[in-house]
Structures are given as C-alpha cells and as structure tokens.
Protein backbone atom coordinates (compact mmCIF):
# COMPACT_ATOMS: atom_id res chain seq x y z
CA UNK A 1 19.28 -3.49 -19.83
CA UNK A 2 17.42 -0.49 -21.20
CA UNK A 3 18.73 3.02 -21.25
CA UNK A 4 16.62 5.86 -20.25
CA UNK A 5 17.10 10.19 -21.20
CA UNK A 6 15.92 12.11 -18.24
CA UNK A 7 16.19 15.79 -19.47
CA UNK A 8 14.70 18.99 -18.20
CA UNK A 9 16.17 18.09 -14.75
CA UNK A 10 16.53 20.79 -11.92
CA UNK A 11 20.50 21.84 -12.12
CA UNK A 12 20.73 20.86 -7.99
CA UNK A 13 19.59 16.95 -9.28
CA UNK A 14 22.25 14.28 -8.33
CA UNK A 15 22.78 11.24 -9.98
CA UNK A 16 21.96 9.65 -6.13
CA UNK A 17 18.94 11.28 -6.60
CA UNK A 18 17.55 10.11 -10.01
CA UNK A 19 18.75 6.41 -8.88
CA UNK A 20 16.59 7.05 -5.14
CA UNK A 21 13.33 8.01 -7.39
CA UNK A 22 13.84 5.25 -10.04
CA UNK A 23 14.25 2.55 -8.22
CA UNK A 24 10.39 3.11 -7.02
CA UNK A 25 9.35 1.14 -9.89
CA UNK A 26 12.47 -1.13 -10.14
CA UNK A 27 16.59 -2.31 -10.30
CA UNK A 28 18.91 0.73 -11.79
CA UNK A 29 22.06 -0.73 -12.65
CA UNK A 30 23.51 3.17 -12.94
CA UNK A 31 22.17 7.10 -12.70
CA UNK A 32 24.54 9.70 -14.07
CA UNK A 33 23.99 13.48 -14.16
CA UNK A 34 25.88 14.98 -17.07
CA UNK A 35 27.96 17.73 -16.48
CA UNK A 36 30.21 20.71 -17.46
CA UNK A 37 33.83 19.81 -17.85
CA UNK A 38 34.99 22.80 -17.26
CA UNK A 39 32.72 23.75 -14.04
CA UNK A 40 31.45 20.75 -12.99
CA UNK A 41 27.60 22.03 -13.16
CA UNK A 42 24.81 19.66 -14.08
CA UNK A 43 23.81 20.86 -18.32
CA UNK A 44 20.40 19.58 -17.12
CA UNK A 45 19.85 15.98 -18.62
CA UNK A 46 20.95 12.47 -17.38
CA UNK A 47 20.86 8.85 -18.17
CA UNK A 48 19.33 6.14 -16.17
CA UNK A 49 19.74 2.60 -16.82
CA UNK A 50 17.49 0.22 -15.71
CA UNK A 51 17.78 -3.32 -15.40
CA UNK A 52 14.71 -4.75 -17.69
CA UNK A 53 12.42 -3.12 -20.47
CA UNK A 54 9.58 -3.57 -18.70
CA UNK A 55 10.75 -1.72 -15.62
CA UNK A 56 11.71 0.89 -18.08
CA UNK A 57 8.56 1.45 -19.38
CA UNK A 58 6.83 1.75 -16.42
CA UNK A 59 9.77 4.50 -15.42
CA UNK A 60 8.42 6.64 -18.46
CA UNK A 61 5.11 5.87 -17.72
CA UNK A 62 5.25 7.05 -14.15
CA UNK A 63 8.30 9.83 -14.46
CA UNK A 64 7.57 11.28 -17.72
CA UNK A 65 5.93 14.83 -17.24
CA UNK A 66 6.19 14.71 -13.72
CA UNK A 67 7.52 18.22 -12.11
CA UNK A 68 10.71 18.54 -9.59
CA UNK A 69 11.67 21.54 -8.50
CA UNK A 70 9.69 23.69 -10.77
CA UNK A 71 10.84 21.44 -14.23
CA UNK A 72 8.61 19.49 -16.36
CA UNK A 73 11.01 16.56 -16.51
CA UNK A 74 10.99 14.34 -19.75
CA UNK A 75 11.71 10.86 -19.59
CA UNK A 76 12.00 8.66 -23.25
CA UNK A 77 13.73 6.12 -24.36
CA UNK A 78 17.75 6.98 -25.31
CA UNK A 79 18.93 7.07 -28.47
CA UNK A 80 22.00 6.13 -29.92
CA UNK A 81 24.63 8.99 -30.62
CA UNK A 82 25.10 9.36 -34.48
C-alpha cells in the first residue's frame, strides 16, 4: 500500500470525491480530506492511499498538476511525519 499527498485541493473537495477520481487509474483502500477541528472546514490537502505502487505512480503521473476548481492540485509521494 502506498500513501499519496494531494494538496492544493479546492476547500468544497470531499474525501468521496478524491476516492471517485482516483480510482480511474486503480484500488484506493482510503481518501481522507483533512480538516479544521474546530470548524470542520477542509485546510486544503488530503491523503489517498492506494492499493499498489504502481497504481500510485500512475496517480501522480496522471493527477499531478491537473486543475479542479480553479487549483493547481499537487500530487507526490507522502512523507513520514518527523
């Protein structure tokens, strides 16, 4: 399983959403939109996770740089939080 950043994501994204566009180029074993605690408002950035590298690789491939809603959206590889 290979985790993916999406960042520079439209605030109105849903995590139903990213998982409905990734799973064009193959199995997402979860989507999640991070949020405010406090207000419950996407902070712009999610995490897909995808089921083998290779599918994620073509996800970054395909995704990366593509524009929704107005945003340049990144897609890369996550990293680990320090």
């Amino acid at each position: 399983m290979t985790t993916l950043y999406i960042g520079n994501l439209p605030f109105s994204a849903t995590s139903d959403l990213l998982r409905h566009i990734f799973e064009q180029v193959g199995t997402v074993r979860s989507a999640k939109i991070i949020t405010e605690v406090e207000t419950g408002r996407s902070k712009g950035f999610g995490f897909i996770e995808m089921a083998t590298s290779t599918e994620a690789t073509e996800a970054i491939s395909r995704f990366n740089g593509d524009t929704y809603d107005g945003r340049v959206v990144t897609v890369s590889d996550s990293r680990d939080r320090k």
